[in-house]
PDB file of N, CA and C in Angstrom:
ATOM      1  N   UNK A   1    -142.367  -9.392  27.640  1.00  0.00           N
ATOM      2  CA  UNK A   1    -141.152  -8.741  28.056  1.00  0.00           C
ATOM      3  C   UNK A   1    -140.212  -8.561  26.877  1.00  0.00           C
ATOM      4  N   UNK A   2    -139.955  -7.394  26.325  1.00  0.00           N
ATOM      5  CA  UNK A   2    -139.046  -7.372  25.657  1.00  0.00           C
ATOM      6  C   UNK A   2    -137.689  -7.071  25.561  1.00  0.00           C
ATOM      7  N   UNK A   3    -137.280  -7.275  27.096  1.00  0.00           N
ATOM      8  CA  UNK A   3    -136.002  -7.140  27.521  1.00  0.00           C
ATOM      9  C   UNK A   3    -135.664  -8.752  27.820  1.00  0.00           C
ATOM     10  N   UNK A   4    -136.602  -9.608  27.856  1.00  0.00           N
ATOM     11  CA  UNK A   4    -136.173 -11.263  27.911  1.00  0.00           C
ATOM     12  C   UNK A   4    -135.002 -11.565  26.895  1.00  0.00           C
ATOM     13  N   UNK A   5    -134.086 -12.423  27.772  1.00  0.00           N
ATOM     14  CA  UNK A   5    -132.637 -12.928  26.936  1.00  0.00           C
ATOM     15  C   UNK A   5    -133.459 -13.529  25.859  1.00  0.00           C
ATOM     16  N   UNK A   6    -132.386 -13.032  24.130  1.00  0.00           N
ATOM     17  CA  UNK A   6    -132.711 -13.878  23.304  1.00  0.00           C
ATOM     18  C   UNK A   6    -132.020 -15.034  22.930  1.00  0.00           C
ATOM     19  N   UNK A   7    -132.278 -16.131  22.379  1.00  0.00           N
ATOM     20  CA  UNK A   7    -131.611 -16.878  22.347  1.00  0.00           C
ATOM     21  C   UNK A   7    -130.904 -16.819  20.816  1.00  0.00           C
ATOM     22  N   UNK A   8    -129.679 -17.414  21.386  1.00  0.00           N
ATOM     23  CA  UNK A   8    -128.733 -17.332  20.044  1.00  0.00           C
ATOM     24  C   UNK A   8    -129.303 -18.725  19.128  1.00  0.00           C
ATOM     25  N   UNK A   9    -128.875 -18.102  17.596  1.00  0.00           N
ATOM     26  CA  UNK A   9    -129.497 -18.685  16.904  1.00  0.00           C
ATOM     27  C   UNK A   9    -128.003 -20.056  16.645  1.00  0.00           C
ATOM     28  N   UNK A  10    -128.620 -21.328  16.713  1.00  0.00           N
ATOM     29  CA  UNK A  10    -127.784 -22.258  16.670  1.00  0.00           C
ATOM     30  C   UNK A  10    -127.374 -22.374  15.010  1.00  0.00           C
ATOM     31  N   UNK A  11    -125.665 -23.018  15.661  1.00  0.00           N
ATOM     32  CA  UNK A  11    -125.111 -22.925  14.061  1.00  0.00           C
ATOM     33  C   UNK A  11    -125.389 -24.383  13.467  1.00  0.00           C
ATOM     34  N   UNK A  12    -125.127 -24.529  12.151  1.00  0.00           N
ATOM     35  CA  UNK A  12    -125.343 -25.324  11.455  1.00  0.00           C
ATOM     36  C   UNK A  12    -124.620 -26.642  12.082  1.00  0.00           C
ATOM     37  N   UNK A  13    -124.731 -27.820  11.661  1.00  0.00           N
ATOM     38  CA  UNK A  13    -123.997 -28.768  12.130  1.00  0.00           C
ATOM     39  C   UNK A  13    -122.387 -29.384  11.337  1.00  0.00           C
ATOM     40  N   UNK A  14    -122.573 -28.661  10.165  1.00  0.00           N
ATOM     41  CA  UNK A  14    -121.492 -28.414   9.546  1.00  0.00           C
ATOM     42  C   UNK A  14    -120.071 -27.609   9.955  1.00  0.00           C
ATOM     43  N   UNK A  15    -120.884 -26.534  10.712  1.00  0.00           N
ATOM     44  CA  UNK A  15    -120.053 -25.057  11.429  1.00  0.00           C
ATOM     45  C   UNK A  15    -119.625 -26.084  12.728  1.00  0.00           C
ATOM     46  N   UNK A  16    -120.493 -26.334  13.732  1.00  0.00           N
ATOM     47  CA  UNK A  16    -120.374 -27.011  14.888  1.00  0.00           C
ATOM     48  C   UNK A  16    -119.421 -27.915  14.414  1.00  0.00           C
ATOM     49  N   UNK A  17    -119.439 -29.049  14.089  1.00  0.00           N
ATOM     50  CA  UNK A  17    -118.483 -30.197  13.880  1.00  0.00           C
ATOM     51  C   UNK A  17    -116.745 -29.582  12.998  1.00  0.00           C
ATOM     52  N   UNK A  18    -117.190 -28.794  12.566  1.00  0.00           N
ATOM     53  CA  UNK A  18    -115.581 -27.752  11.391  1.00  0.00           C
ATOM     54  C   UNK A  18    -114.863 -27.232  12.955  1.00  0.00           C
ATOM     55  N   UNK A  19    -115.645 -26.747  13.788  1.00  0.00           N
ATOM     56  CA  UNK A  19    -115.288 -25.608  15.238  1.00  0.00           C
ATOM     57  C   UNK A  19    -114.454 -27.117  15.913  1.00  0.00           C
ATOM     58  N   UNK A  20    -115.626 -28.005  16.342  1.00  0.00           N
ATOM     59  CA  UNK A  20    -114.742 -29.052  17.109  1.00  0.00           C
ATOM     60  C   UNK A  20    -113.813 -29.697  16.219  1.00  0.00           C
ATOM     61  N   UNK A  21    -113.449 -30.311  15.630  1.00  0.00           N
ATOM     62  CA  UNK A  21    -112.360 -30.688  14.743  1.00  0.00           C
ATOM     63  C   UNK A  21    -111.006 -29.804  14.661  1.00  0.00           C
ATOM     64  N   UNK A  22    -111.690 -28.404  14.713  1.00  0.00           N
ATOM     65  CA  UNK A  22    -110.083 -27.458  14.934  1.00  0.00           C
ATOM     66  C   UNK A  22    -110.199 -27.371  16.688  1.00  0.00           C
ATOM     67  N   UNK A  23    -111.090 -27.282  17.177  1.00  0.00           N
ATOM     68  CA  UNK A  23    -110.834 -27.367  19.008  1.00  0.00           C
ATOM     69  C   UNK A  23    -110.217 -28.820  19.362  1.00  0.00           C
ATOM     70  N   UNK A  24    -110.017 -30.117  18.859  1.00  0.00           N
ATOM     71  CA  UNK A  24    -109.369 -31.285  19.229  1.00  0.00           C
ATOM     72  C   UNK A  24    -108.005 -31.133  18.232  1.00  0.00           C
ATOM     73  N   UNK A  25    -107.981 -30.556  17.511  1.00  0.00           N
ATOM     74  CA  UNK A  25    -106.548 -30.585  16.069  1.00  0.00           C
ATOM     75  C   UNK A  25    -105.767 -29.985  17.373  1.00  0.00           C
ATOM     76  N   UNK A  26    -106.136 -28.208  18.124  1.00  0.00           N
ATOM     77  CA  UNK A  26    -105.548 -27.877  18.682  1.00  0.00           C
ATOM     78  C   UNK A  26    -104.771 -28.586  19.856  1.00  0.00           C
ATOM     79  N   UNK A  27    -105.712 -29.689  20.211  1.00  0.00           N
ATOM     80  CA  UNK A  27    -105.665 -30.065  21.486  1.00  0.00           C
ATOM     81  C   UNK A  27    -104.711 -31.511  21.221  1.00  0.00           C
ATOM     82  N   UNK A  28    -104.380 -31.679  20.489  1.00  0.00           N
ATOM     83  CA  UNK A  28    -103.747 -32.995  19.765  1.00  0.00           C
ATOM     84  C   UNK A  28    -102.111 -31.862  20.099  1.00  0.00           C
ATOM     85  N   UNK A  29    -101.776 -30.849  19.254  1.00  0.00           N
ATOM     86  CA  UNK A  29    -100.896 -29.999  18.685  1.00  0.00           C
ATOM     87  C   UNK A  29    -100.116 -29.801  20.129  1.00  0.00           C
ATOM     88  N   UNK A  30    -101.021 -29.236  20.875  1.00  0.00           N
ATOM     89  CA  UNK A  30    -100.754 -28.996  22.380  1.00  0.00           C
ATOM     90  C   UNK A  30     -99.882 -30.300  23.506  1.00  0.00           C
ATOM     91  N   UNK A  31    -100.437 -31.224  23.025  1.00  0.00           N
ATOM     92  CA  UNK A  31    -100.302 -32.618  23.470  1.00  0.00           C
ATOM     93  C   UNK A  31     -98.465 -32.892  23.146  1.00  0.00           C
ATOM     94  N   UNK A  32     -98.700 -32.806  21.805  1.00  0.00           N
ATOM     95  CA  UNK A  32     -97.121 -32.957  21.130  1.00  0.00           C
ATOM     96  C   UNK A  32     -96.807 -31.614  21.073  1.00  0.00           C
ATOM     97  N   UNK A  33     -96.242 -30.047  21.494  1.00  0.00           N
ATOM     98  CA  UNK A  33     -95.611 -29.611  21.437  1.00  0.00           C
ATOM     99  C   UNK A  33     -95.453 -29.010  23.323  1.00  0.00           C
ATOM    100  N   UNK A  34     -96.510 -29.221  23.823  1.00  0.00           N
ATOM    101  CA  UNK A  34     -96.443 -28.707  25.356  1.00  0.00           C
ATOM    102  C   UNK A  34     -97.014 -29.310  26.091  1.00  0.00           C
ATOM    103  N   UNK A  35     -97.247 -30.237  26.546  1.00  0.00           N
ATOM    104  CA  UNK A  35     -97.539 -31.834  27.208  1.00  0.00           C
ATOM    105  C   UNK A  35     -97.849 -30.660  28.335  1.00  0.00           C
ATOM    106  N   UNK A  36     -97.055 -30.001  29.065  1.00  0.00           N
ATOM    107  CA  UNK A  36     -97.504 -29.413  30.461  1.00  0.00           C
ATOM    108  C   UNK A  36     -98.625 -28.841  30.201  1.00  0.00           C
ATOM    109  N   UNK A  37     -99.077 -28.068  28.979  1.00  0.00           N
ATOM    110  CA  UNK A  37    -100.199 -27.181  29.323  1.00  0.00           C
ATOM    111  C   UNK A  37    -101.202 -28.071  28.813  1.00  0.00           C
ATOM    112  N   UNK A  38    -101.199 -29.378  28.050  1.00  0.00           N
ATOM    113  CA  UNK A  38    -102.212 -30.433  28.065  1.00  0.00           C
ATOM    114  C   UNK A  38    -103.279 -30.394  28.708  1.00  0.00           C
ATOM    115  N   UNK A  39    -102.923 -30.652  29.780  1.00  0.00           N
ATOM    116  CA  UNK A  39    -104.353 -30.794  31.008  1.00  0.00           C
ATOM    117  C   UNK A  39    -105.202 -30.114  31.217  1.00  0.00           C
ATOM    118  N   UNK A  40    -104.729 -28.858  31.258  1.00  0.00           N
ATOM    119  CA  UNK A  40    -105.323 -27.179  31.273  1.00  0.00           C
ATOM    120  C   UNK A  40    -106.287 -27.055  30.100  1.00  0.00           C
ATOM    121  N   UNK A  41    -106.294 -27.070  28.747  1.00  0.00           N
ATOM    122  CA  UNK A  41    -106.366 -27.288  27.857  1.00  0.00           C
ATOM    123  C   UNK A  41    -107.334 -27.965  27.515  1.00  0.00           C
ATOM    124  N   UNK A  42    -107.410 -29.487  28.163  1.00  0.00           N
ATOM    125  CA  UNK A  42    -108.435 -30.412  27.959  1.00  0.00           C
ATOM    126  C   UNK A  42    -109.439 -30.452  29.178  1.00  0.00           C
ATOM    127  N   UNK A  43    -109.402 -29.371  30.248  1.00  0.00           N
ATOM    128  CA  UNK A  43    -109.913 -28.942  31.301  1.00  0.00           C
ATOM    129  C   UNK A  43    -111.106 -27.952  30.565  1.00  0.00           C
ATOM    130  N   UNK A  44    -110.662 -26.671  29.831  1.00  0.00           N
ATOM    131  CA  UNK A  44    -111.043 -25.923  29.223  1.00  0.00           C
ATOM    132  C   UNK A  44    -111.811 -27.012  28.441  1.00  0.00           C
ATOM    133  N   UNK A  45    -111.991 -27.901  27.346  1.00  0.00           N
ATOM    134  CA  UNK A  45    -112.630 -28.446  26.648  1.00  0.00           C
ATOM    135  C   UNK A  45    -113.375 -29.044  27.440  1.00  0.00           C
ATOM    136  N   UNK A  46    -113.484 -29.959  27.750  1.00  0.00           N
ATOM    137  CA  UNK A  46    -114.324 -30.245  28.816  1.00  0.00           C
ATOM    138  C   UNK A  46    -115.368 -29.567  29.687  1.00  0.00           C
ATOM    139  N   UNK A  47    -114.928 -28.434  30.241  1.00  0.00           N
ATOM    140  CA  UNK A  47    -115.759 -27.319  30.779  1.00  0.00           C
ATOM    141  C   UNK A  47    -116.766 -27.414  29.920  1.00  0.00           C
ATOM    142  N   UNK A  48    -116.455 -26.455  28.968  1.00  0.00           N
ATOM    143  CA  UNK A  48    -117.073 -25.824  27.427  1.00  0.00           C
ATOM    144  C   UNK A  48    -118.280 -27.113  27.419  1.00  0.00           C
ATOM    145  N   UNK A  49    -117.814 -28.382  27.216  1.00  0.00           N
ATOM    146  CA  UNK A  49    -118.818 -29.205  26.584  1.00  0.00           C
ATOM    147  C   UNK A  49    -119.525 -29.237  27.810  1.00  0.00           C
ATOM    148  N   UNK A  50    -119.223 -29.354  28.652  1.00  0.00           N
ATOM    149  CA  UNK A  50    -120.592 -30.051  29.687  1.00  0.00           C
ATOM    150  C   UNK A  50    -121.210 -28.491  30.149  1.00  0.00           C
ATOM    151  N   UNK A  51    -120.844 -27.465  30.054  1.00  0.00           N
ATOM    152  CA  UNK A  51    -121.815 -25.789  29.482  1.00  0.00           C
ATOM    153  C   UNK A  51    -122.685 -26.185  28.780  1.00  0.00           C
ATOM    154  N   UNK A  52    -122.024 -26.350  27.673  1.00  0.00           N
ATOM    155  CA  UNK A  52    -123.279 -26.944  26.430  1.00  0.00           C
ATOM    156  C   UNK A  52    -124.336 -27.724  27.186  1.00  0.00           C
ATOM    157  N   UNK A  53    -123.831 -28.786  27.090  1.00  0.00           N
ATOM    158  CA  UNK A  53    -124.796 -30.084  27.852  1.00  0.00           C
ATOM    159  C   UNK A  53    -126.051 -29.672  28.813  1.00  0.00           C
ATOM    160  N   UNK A  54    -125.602 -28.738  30.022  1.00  0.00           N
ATOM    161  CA  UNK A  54    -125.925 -28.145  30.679  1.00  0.00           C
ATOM    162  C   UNK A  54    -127.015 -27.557  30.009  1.00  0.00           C
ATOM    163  N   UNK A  55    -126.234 -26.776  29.022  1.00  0.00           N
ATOM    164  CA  UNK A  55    -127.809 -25.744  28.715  1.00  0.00           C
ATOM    165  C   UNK A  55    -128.323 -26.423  28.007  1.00  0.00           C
ATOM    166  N   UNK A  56    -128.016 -27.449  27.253  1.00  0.00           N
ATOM    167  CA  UNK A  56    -129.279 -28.192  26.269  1.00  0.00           C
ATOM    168  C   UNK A  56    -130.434 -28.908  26.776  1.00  0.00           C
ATOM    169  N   UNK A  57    -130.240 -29.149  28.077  1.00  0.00           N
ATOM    170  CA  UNK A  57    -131.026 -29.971  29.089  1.00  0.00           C
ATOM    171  C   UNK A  57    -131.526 -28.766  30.357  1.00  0.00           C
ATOM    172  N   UNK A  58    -132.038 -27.307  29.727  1.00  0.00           N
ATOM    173  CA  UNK A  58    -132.581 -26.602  30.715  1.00  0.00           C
ATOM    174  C   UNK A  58    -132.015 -25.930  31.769  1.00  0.00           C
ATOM    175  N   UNK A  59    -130.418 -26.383  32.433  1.00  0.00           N
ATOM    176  CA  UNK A  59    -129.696 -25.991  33.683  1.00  0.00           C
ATOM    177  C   UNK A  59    -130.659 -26.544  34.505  1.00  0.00           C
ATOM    178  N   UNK A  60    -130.348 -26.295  35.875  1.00  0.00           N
ATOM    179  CA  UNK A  60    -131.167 -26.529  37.028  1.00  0.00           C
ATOM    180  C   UNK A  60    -130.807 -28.035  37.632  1.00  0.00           C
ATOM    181  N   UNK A  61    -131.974 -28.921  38.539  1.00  0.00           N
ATOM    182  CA  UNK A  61    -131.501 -30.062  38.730  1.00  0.00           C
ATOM    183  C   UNK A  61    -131.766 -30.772  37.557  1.00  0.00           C
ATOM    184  N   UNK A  62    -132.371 -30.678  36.678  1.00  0.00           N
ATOM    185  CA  UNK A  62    -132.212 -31.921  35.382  1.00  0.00           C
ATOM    186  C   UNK A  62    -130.973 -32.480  35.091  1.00  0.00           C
ATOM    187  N   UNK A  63    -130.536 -31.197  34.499  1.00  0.00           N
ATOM    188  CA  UNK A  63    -129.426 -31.267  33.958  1.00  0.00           C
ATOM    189  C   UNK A  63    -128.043 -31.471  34.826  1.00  0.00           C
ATOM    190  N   UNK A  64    -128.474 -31.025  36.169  1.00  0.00           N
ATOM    191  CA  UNK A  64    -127.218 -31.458  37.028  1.00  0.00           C
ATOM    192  C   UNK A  64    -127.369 -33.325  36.955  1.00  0.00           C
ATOM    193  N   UNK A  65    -128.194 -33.575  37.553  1.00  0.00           N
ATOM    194  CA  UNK A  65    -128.646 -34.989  37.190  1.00  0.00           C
ATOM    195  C   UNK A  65    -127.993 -35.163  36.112  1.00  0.00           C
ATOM    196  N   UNK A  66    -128.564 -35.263  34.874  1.00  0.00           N
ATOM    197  CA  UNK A  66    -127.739 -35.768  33.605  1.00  0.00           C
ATOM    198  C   UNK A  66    -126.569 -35.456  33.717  1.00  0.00           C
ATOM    199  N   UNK A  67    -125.554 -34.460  33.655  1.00  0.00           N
ATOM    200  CA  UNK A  67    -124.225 -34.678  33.656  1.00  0.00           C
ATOM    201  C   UNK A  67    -123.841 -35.400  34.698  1.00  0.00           C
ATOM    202  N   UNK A  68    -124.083 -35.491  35.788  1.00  0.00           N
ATOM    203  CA  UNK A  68    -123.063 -36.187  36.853  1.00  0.00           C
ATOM    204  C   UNK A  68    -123.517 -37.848  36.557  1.00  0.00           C
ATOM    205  N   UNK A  69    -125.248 -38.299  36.199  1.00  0.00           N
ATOM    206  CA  UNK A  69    -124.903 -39.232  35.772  1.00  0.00           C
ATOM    207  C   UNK A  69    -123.843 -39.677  34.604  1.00  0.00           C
ATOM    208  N   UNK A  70    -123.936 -38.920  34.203  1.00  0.00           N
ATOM    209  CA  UNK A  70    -122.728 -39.128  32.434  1.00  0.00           C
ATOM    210  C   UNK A  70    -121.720 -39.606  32.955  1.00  0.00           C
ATOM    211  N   UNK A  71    -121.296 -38.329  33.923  1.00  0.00           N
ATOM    212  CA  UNK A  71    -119.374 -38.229  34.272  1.00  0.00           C
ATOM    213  C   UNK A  71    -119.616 -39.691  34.701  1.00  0.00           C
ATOM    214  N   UNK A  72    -120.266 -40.080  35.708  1.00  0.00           N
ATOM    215  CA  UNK A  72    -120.454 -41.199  36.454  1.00  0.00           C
ATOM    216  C   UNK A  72    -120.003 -42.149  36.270  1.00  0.00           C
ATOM    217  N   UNK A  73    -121.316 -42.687  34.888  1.00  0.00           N
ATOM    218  CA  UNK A  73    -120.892 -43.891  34.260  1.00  0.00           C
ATOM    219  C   UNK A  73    -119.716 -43.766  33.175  1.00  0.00           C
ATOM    220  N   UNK A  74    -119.336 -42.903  33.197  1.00  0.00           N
ATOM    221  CA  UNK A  74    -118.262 -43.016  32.082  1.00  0.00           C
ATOM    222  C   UNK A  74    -116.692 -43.346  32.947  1.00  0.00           C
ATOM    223  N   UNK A  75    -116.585 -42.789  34.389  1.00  0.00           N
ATOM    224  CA  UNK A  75    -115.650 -43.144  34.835  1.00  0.00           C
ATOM    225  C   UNK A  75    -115.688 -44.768  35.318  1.00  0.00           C
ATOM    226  N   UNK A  76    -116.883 -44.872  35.729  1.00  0.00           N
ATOM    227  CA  UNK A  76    -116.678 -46.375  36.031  1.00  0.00           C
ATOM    228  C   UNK A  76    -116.317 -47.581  34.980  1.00  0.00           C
ATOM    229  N   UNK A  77    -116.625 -46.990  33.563  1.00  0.00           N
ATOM    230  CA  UNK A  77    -116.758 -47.886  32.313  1.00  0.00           C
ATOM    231  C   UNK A  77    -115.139 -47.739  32.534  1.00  0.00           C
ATOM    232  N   UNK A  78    -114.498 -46.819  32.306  1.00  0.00           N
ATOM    233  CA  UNK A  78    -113.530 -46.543  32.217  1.00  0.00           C
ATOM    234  C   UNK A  78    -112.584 -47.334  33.047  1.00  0.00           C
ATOM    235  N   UNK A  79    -112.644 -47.403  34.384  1.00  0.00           N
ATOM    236  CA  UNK A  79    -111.824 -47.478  35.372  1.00  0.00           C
ATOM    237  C   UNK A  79    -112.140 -49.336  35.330  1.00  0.00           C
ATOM    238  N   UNK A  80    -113.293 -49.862  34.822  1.00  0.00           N
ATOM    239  CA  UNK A  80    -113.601 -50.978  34.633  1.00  0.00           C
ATOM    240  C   UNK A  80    -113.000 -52.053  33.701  1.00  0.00           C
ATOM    241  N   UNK A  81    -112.230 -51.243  32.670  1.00  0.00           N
ATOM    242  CA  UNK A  81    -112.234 -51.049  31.437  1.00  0.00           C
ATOM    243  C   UNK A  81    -110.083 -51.203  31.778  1.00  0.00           C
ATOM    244  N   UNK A  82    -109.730 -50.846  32.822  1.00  0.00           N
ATOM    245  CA  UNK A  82    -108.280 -50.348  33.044  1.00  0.00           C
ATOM    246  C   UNK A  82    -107.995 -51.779  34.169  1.00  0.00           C
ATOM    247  N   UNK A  83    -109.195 -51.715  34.701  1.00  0.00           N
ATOM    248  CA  UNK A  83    -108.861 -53.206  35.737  1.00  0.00           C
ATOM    249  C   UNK A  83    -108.435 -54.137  35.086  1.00  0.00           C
ATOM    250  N   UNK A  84    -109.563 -54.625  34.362  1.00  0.00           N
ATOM    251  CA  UNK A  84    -109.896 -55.742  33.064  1.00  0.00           C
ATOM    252  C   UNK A  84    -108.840 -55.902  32.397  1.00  0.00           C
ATOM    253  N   UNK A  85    -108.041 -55.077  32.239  1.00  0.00           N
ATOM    254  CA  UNK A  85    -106.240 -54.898  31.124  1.00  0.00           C
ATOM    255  C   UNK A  85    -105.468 -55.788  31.756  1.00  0.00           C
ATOM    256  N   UNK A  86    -104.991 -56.886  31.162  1.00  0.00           N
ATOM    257  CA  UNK A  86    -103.668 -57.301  31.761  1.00  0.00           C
ATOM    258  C   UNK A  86    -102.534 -55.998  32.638  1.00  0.00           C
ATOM    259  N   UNK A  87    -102.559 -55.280  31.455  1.00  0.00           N
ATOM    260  CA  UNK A  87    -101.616 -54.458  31.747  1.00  0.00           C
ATOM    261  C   UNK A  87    -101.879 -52.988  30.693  1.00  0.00           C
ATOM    262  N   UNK A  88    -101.066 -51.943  31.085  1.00  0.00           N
ATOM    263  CA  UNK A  88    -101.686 -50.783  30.489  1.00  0.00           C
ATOM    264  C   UNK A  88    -101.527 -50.372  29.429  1.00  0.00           C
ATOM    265  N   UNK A  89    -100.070 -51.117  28.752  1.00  0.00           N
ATOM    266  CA  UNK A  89     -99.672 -51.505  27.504  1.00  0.00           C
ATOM    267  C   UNK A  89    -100.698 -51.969  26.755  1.00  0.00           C
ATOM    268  N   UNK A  90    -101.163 -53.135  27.124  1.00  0.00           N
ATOM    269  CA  UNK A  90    -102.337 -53.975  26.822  1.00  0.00           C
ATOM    270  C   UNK A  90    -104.114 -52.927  26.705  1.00  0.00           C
ATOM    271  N   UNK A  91    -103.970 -52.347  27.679  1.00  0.00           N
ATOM    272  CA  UNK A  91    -105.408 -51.505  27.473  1.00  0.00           C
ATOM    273  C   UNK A  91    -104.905 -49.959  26.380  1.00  0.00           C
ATOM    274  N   UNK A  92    -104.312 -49.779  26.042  1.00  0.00           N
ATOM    275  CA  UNK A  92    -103.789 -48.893  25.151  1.00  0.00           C
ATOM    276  C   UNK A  92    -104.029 -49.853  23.448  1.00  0.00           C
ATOM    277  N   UNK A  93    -103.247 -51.044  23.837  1.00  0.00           N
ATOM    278  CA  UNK A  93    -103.417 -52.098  22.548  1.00  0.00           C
ATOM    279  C   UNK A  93    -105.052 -51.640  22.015  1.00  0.00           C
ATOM    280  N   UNK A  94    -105.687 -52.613  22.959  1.00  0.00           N
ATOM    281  CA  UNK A  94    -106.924 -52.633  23.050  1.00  0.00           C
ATOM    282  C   UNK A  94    -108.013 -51.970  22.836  1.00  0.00           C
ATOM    283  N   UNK A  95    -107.426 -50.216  23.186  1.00  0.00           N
ATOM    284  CA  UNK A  95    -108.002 -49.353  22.604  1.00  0.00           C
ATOM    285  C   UNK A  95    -108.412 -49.043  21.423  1.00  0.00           C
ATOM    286  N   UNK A  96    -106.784 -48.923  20.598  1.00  0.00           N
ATOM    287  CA  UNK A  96    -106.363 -48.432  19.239  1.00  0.00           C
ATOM    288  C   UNK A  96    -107.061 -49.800  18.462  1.00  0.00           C
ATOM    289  N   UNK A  97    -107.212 -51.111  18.646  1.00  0.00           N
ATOM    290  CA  UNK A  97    -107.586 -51.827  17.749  1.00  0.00           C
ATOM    291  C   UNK A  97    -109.276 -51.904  17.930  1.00  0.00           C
ATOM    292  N   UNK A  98    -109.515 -51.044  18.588  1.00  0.00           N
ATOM    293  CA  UNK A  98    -110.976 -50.809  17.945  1.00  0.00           C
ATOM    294  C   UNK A  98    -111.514 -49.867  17.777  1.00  0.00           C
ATOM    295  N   UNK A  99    -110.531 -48.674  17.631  1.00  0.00           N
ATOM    296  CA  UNK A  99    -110.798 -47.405  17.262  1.00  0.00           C
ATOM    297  C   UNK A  99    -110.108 -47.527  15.328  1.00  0.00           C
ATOM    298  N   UNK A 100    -109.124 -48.582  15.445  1.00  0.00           N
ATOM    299  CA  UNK A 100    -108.699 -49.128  13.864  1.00  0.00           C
ATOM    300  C   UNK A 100    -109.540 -49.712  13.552  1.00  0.00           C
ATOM    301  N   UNK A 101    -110.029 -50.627  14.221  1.00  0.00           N
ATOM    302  CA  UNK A 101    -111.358 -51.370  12.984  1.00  0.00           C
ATOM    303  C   UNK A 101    -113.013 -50.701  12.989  1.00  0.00           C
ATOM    304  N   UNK A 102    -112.929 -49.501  13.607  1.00  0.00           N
ATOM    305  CA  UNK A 102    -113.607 -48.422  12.951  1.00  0.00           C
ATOM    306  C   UNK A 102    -114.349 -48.145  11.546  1.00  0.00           C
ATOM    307  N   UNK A 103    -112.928 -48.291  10.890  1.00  0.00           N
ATOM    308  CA  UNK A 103    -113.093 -48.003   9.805  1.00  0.00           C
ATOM    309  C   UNK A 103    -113.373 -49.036   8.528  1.00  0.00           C
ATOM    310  N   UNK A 104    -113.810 -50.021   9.174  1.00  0.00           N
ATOM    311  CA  UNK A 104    -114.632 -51.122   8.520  1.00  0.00           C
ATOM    312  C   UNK A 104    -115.741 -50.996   8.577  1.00  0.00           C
ATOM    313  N   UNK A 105    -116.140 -50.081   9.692  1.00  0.00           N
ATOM    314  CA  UNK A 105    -117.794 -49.977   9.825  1.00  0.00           C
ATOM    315  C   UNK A 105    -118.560 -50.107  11.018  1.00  0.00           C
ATOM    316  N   UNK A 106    -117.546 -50.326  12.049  1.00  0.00           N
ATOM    317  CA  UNK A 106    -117.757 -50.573  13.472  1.00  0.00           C
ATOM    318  C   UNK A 106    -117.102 -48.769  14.171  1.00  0.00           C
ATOM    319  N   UNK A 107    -117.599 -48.564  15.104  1.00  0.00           N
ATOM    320  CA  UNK A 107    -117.488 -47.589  16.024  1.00  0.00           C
ATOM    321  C   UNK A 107    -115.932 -47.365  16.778  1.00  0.00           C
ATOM    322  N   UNK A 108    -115.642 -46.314  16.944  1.00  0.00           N
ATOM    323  CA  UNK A 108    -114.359 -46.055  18.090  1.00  0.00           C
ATOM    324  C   UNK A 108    -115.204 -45.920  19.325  1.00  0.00           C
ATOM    325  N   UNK A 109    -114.468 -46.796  20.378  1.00  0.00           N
ATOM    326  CA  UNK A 109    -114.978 -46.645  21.680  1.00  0.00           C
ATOM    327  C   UNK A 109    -114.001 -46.600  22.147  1.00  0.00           C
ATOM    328  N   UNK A 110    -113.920 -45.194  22.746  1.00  0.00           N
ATOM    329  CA  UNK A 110    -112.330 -44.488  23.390  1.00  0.00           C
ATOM    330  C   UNK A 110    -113.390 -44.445  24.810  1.00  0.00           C
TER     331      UNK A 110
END
């Protein structure tokens, strides 16, 4: 068939990671100059990535499977993660000091 969709040729991982870095700069910018349209914003990002996701894993039920497991466990880590806090002050603390010691050589786990 030579009317079959072609597939786009994927960009470098250099291009990809330069694209997201200005898609979160924006989304930072947005945060501190228009807090209301925030949400919207990080709605749109979000979308976008789990598109991706979606198509990297075929569409169909696979991939529905894989994302909703994702969202899944990530809300429960999360919401697990907010119980566990003394307080929310405290899970904010908690956050930032291990997204700071990062940079010793250990991971951000936001």
């Amino acid at each position: 068939m030579p009317d079959a969709k072609k597939k786009r040729k994927k960009d470098s991982f250099v291009v990809r990671m330069r694209r997201r870095g200005r898609e979160f700069m924006r989304l930072g910018q947005i945060l501190a100059n228009e807090p209301k349209r925030f949400p919207r914003a990080l709605l749109n990002v979000l979308r976008r990535s789990f598109r991706t996701v979606w198509d990297a894993r075929g569409g169909g039920l696979y991939a529905c499977g894989y994302v909703l497991t994702f969202v899944w466990l990530e809300i429960t880590m999360f919401v697990g993660d907010i119980l566990a806090a003394e307080s929310i002050s405290g899970f904010l603390a908690s956050r930032y000091s291990k997204c700071s010691s990062g940079i010793s050589g250990n991971h951000c786990e936001i």
